[in-house]
PDB file of N, CA and C in Angstrom:
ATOM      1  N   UNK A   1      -1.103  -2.067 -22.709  1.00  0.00           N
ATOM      2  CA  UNK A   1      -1.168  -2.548 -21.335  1.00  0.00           C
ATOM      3  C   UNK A   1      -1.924  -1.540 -20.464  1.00  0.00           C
ATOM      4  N   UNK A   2      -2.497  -2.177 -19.322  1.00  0.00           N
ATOM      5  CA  UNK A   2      -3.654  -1.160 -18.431  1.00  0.00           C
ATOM      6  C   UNK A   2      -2.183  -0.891 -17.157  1.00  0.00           C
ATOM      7  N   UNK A   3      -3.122   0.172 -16.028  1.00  0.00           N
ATOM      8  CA  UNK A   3      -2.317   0.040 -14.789  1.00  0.00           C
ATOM      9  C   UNK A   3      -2.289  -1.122 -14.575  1.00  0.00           C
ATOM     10  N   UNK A   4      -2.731  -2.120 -14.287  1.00  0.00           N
ATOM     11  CA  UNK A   4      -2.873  -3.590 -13.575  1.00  0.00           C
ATOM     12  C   UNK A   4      -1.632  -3.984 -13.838  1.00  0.00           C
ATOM     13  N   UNK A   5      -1.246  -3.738 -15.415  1.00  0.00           N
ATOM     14  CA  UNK A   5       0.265  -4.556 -15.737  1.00  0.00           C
ATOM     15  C   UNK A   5       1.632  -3.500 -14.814  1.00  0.00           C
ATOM     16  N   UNK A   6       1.427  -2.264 -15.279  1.00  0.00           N
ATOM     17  CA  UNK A   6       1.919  -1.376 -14.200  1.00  0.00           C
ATOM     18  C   UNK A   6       2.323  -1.842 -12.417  1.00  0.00           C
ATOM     19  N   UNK A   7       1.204  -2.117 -11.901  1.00  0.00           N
ATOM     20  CA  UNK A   7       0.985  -2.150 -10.796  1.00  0.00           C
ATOM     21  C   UNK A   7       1.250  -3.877 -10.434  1.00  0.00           C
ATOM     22  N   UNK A   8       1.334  -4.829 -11.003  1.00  0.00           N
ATOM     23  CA  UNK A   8       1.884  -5.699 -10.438  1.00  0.00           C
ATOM     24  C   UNK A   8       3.619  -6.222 -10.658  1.00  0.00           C
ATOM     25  N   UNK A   9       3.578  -5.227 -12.285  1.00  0.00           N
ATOM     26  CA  UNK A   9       5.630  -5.347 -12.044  1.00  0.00           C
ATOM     27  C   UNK A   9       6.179  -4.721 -10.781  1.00  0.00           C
ATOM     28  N   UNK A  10       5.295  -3.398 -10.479  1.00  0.00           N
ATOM     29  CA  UNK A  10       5.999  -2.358  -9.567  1.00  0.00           C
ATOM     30  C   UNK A  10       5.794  -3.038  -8.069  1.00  0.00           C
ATOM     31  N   UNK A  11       4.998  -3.962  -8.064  1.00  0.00           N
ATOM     32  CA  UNK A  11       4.664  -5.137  -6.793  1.00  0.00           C
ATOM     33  C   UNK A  11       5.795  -6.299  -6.907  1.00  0.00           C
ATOM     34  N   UNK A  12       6.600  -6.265  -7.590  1.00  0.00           N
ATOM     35  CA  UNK A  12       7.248  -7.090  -7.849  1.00  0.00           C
ATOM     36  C   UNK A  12       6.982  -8.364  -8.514  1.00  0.00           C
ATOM     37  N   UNK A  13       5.822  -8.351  -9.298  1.00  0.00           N
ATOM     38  CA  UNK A  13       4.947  -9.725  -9.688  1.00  0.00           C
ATOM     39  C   UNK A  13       5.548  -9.653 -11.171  1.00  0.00           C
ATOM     40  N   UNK A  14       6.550 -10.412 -11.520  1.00  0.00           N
ATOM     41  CA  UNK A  14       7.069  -9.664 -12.683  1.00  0.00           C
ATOM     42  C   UNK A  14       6.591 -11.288 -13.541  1.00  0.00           C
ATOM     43  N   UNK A  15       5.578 -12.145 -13.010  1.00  0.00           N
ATOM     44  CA  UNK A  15       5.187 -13.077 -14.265  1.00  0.00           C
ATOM     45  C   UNK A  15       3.578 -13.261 -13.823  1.00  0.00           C
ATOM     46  N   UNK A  16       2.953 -13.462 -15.247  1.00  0.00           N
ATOM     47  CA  UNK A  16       1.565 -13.405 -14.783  1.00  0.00           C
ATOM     48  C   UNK A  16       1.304 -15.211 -14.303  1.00  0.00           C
ATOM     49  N   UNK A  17       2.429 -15.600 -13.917  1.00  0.00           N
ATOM     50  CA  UNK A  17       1.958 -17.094 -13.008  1.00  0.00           C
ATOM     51  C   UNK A  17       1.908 -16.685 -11.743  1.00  0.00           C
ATOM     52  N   UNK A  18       3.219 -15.950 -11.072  1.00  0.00           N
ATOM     53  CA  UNK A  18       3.082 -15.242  -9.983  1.00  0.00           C
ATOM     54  C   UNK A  18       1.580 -14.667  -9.378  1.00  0.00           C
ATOM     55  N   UNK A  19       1.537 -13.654 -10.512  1.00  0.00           N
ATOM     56  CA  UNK A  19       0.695 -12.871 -10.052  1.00  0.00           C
ATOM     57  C   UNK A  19      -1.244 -13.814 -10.135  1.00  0.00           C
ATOM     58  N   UNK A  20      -0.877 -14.659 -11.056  1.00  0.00           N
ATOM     59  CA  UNK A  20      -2.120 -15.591 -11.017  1.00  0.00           C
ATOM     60  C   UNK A  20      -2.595 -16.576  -9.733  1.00  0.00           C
ATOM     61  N   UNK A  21      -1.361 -16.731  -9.451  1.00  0.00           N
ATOM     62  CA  UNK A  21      -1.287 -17.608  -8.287  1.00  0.00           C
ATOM     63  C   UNK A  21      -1.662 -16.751  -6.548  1.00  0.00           C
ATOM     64  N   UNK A  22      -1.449 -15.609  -6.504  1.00  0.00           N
ATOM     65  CA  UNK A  22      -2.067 -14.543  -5.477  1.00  0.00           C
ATOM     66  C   UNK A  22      -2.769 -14.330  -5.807  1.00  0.00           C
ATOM     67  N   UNK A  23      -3.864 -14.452  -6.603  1.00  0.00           N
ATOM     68  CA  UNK A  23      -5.208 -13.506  -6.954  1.00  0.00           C
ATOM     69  C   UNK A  23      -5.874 -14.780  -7.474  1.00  0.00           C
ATOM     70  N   UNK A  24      -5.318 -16.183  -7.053  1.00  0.00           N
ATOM     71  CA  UNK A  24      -6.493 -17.567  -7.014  1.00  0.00           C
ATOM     72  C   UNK A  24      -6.912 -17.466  -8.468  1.00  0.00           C
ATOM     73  N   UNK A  25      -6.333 -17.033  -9.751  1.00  0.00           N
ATOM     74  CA  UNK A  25      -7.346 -17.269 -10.691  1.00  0.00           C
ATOM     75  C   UNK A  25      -5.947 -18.201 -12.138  1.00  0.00           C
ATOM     76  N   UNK A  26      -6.164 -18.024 -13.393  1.00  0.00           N
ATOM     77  CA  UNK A  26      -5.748 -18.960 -14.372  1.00  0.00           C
ATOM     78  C   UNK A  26      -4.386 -17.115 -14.923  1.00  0.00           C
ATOM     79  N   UNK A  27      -3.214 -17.806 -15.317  1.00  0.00           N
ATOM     80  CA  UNK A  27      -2.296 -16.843 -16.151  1.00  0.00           C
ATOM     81  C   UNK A  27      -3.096 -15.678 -17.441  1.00  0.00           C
ATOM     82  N   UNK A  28      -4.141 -16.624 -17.666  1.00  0.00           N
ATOM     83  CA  UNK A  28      -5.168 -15.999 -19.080  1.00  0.00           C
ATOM     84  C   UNK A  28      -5.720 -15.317 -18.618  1.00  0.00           C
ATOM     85  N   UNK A  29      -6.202 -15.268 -17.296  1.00  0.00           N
ATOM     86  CA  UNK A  29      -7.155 -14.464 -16.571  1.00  0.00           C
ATOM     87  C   UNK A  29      -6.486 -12.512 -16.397  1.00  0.00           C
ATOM     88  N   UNK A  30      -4.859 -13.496 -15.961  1.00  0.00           N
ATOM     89  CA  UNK A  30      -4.340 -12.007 -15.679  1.00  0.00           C
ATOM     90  C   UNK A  30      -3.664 -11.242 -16.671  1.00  0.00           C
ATOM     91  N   UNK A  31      -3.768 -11.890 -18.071  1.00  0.00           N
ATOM     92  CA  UNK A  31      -3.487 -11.285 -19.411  1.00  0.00           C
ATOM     93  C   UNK A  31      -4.664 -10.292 -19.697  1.00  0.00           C
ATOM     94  N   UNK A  32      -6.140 -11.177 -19.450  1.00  0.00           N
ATOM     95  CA  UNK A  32      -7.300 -10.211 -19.839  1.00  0.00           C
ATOM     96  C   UNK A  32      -7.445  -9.203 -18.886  1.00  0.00           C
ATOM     97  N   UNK A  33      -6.821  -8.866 -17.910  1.00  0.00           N
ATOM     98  CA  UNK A  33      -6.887  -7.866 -16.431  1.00  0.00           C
ATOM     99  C   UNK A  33      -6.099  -6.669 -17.417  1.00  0.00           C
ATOM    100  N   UNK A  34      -4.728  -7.426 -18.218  1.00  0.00           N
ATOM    101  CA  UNK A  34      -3.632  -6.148 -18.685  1.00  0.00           C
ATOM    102  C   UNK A  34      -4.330  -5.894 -19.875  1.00  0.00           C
ATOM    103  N   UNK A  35      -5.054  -6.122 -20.526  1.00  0.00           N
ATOM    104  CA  UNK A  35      -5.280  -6.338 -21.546  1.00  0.00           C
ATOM    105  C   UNK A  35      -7.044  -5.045 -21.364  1.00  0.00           C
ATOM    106  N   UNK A  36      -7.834  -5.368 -20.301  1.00  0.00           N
ATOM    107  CA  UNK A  36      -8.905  -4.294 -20.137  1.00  0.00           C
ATOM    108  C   UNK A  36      -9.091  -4.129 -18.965  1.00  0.00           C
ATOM    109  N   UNK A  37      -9.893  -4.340 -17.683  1.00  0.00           N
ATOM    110  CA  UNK A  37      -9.885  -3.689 -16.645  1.00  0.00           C
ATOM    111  C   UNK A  37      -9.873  -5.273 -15.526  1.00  0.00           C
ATOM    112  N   UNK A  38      -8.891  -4.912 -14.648  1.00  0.00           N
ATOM    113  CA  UNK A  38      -8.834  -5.636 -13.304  1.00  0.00           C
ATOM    114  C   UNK A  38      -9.898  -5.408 -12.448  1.00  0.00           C
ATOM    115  N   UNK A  39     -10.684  -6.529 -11.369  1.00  0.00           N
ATOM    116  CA  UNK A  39     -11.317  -6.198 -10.768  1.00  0.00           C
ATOM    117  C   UNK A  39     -10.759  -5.142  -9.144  1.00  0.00           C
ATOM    118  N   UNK A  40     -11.734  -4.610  -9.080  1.00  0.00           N
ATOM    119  CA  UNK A  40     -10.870  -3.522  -8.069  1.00  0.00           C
ATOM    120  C   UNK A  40     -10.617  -4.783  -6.850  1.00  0.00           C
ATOM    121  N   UNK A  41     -11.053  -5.783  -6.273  1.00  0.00           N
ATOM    122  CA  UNK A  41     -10.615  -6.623  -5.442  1.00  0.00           C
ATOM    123  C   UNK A  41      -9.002  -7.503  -5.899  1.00  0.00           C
ATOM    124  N   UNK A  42      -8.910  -7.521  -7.168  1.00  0.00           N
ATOM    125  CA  UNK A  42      -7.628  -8.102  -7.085  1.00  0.00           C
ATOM    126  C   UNK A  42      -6.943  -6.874  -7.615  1.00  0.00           C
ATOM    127  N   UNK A  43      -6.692  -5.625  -7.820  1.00  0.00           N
ATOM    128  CA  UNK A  43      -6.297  -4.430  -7.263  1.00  0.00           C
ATOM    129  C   UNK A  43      -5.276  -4.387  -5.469  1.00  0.00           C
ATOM    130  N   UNK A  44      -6.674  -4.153  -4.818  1.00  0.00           N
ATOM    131  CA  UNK A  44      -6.543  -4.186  -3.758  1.00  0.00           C
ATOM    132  C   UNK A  44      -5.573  -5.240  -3.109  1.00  0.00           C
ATOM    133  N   UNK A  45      -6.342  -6.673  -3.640  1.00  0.00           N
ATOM    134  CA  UNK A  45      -5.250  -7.490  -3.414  1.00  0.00           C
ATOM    135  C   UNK A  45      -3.646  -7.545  -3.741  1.00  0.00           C
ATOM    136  N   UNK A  46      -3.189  -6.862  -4.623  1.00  0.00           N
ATOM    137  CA  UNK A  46      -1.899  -6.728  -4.696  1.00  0.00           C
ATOM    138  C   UNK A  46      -1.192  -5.574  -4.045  1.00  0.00           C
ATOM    139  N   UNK A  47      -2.482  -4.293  -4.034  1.00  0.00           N
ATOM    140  CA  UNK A  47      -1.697  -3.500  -3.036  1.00  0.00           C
ATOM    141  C   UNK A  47      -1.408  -4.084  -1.921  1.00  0.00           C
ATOM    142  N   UNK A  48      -2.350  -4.464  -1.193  1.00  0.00           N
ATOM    143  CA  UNK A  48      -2.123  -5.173  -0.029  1.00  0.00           C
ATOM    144  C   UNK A  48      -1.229  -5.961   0.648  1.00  0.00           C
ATOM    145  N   UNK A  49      -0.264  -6.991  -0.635  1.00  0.00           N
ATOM    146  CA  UNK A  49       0.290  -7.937  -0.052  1.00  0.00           C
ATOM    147  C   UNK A  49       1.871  -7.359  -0.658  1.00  0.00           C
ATOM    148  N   UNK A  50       1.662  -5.985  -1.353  1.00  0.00           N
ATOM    149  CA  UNK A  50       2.451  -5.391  -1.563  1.00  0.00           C
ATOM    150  C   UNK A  50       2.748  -4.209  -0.355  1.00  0.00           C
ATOM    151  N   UNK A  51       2.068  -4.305   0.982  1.00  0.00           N
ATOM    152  CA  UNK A  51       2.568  -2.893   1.759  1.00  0.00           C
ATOM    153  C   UNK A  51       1.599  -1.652   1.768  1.00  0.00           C
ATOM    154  N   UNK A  52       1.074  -1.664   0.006  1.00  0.00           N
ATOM    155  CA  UNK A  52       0.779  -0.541   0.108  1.00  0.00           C
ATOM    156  C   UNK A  52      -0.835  -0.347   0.463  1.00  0.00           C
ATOM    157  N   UNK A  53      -1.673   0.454   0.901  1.00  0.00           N
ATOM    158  CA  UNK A  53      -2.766   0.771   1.595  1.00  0.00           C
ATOM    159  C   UNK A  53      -3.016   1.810   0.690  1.00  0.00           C
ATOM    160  N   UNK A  54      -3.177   1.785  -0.588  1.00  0.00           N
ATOM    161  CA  UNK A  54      -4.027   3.393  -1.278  1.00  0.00           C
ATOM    162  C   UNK A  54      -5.462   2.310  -1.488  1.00  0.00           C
ATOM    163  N   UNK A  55      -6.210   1.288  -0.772  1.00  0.00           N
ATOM    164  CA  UNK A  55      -7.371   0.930  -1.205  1.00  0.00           C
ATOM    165  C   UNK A  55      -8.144   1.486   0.670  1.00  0.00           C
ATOM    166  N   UNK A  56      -7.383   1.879   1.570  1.00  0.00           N
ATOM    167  CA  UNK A  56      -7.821   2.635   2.307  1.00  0.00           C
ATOM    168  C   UNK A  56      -8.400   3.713   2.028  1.00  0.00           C
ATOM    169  N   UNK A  57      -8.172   4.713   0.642  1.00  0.00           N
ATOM    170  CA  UNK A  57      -8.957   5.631   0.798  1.00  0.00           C
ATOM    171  C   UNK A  57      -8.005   6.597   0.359  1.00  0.00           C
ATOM    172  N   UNK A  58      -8.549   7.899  -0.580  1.00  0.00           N
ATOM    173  CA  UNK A  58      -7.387   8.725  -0.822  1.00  0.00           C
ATOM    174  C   UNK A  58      -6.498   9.550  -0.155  1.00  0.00           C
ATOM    175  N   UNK A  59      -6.554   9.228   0.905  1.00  0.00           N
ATOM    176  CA  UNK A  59      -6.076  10.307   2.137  1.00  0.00           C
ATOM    177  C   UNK A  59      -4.758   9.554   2.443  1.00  0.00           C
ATOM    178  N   UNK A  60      -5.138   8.038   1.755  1.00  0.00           N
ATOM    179  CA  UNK A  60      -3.769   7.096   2.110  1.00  0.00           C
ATOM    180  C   UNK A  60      -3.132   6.463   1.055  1.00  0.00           C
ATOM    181  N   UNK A  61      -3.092   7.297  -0.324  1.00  0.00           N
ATOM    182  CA  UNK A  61      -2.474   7.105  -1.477  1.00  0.00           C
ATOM    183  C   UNK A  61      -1.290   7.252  -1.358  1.00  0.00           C
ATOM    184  N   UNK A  62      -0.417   6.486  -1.492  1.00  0.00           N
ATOM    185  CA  UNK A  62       1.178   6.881  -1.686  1.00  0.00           C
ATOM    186  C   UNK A  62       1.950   6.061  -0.232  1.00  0.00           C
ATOM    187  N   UNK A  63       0.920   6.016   0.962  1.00  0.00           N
ATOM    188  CA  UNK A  63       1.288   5.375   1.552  1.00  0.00           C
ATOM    189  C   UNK A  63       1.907   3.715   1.839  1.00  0.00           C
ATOM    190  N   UNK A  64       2.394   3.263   2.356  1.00  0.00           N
ATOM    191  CA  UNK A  64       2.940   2.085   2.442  1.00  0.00           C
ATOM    192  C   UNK A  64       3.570   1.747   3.661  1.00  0.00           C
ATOM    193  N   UNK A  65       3.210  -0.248   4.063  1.00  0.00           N
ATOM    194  CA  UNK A  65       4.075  -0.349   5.265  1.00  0.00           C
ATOM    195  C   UNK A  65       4.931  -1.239   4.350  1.00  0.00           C
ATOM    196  N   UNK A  66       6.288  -1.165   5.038  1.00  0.00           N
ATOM    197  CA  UNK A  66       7.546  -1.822   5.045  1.00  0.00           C
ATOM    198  C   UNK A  66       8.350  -2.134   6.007  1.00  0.00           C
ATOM    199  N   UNK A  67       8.273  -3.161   6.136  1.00  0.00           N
ATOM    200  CA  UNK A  67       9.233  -4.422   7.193  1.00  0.00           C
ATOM    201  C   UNK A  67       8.962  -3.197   8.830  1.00  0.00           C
ATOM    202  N   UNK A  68       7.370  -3.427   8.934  1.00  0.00           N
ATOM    203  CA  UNK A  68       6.860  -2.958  10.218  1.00  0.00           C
ATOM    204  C   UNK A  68       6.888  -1.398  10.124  1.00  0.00           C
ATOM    205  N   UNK A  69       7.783  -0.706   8.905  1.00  0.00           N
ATOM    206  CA  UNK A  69       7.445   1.139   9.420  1.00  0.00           C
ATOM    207  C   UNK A  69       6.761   0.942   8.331  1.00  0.00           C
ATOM    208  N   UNK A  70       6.029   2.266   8.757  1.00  0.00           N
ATOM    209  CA  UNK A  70       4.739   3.279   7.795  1.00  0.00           C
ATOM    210  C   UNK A  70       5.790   4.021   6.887  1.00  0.00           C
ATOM    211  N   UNK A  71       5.823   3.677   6.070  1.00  0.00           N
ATOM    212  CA  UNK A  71       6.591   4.798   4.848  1.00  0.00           C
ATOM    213  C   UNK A  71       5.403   5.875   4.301  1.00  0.00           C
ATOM    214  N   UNK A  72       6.329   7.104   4.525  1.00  0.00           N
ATOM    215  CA  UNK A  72       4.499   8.435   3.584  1.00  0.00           C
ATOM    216  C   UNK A  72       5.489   8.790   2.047  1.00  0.00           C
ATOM    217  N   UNK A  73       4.477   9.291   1.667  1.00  0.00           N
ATOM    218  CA  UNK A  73       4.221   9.457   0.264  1.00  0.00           C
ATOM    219  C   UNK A  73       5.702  10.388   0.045  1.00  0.00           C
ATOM    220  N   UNK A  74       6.233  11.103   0.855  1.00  0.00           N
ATOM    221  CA  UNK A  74       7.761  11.697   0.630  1.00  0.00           C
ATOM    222  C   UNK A  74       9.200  10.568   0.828  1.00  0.00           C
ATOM    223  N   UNK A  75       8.469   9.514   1.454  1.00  0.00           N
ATOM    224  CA  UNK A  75       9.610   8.872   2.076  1.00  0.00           C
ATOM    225  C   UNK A  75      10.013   8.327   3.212  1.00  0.00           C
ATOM    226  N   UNK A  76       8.892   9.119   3.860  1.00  0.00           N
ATOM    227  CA  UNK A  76       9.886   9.344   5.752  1.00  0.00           C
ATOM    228  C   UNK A  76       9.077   8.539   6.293  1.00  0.00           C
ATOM    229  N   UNK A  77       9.988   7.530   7.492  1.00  0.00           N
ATOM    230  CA  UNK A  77       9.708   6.412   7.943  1.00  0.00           C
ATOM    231  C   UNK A  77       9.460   6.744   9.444  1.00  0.00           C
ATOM    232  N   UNK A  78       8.098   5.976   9.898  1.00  0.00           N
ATOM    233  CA  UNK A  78       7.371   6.076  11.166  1.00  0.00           C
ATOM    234  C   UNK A  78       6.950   4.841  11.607  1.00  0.00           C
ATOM    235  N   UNK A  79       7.531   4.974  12.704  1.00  0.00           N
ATOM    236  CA  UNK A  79       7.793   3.631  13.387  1.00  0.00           C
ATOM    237  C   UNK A  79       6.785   3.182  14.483  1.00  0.00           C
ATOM    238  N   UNK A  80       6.180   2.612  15.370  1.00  0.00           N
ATOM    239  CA  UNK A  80       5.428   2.391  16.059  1.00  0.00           C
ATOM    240  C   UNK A  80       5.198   3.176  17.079  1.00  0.00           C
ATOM    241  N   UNK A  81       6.714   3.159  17.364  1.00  0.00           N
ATOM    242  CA  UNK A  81       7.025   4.120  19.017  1.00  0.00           C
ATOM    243  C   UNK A  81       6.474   5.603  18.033  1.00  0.00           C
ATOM    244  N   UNK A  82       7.008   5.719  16.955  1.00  0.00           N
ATOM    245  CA  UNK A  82       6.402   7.383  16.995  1.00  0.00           C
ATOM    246  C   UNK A  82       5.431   7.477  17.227  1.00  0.00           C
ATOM    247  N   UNK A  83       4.786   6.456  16.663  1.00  0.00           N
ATOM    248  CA  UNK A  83       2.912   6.762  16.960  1.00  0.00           C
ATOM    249  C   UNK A  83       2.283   6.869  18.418  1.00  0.00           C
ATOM    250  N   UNK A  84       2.978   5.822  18.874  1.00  0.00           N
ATOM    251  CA  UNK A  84       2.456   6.106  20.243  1.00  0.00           C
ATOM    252  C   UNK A  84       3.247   7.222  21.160  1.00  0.00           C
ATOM    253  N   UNK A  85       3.997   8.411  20.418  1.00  0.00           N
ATOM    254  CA  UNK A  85       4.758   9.211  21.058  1.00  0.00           C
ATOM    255  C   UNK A  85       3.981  10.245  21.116  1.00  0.00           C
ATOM    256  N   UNK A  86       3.068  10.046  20.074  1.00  0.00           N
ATOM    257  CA  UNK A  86       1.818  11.577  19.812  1.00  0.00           C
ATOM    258  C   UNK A  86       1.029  11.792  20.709  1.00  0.00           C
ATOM    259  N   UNK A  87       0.494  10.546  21.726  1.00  0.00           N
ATOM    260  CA  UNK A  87      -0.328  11.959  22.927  1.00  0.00           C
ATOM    261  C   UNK A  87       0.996  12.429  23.958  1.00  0.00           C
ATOM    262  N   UNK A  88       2.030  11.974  24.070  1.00  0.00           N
ATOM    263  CA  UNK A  88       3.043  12.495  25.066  1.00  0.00           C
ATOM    264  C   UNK A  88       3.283  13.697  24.190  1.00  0.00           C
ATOM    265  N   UNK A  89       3.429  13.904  22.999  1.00  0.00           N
ATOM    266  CA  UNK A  89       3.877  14.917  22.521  1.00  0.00           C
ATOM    267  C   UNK A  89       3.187  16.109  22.298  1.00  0.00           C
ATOM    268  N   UNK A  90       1.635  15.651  22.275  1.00  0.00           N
ATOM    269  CA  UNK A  90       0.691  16.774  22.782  1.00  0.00           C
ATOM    270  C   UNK A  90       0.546  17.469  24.151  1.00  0.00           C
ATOM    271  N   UNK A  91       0.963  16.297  24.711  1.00  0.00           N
ATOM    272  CA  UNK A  91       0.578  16.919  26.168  1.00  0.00           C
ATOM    273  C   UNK A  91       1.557  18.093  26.771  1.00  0.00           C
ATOM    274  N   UNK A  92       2.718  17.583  25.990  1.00  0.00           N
ATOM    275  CA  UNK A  92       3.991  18.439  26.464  1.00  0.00           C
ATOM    276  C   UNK A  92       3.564  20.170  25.735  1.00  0.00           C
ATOM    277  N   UNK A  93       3.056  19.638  24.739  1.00  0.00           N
ATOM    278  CA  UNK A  93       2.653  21.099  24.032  1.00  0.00           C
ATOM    279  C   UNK A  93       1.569  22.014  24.749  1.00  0.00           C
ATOM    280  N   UNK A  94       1.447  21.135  25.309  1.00  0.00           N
ATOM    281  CA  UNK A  94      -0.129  21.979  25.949  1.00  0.00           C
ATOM    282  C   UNK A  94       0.619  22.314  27.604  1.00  0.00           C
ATOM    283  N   UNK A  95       1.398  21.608  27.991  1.00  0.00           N
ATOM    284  CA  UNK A  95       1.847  21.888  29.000  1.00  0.00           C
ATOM    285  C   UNK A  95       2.602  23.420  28.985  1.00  0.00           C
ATOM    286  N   UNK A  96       3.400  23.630  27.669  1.00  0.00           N
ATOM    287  CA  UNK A  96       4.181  24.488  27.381  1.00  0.00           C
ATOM    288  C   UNK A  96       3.385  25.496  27.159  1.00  0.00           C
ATOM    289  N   UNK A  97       2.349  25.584  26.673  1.00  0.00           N
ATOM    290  CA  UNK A  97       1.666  26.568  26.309  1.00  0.00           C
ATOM    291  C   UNK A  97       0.831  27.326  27.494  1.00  0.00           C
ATOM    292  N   UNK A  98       0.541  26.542  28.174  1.00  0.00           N
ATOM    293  CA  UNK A  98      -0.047  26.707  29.583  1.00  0.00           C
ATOM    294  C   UNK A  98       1.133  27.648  30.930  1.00  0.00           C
ATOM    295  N   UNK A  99       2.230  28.101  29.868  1.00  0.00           N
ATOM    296  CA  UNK A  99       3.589  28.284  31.237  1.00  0.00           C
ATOM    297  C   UNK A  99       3.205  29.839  31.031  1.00  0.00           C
TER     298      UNK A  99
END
């Protein structure tokens, strides 16, 4: 078996009808994916509808969203408001630094 078979149990795609049926193609299709190489678009496609974002780029491997938070590659969950807490939280730093 390749990653592909890897990567769509761990997506939860635990039958290749499932997983045939998200990636628009025939069950045989996604035997020959486990069998030698998946195209990197239906890759992507399962990260994708799986949360995870490592077809962003390696800087965002390991990453994942779940039920609206950003989960990182340790675990730790970031929520919207954090994000938008980061220029208040700069500013305060710079304020502080400025005393």
């Amino acid at each position: 078996m390749t990653d592909f078979y890897e990567l769509r149990i761990k997506a939860g795609l635990t039958s290749r009808h499932d997983t045939a049926i998200l990636c628009g193609v025939t069950p045989r299709t996604i035997r020959n994916w486990e069998k030698h190489k998946a195209p990197k678009a239906a890759i992507s496609l399962i990260l994708l509808s799986t949360g995870y974002i490592d077809w962003a780029g390696p800087p965002w491997h390991g990453w994942r969203f779940h039920h609206g938070h950003l989960i990182t590659p340790e675990h730790d969950t970031i929520t919207a408001g954090d994000i938008r807490a980061i220029p208040y939280l700069k500013q305060s730093i710079r304020l502080l630094q400025n005393r």
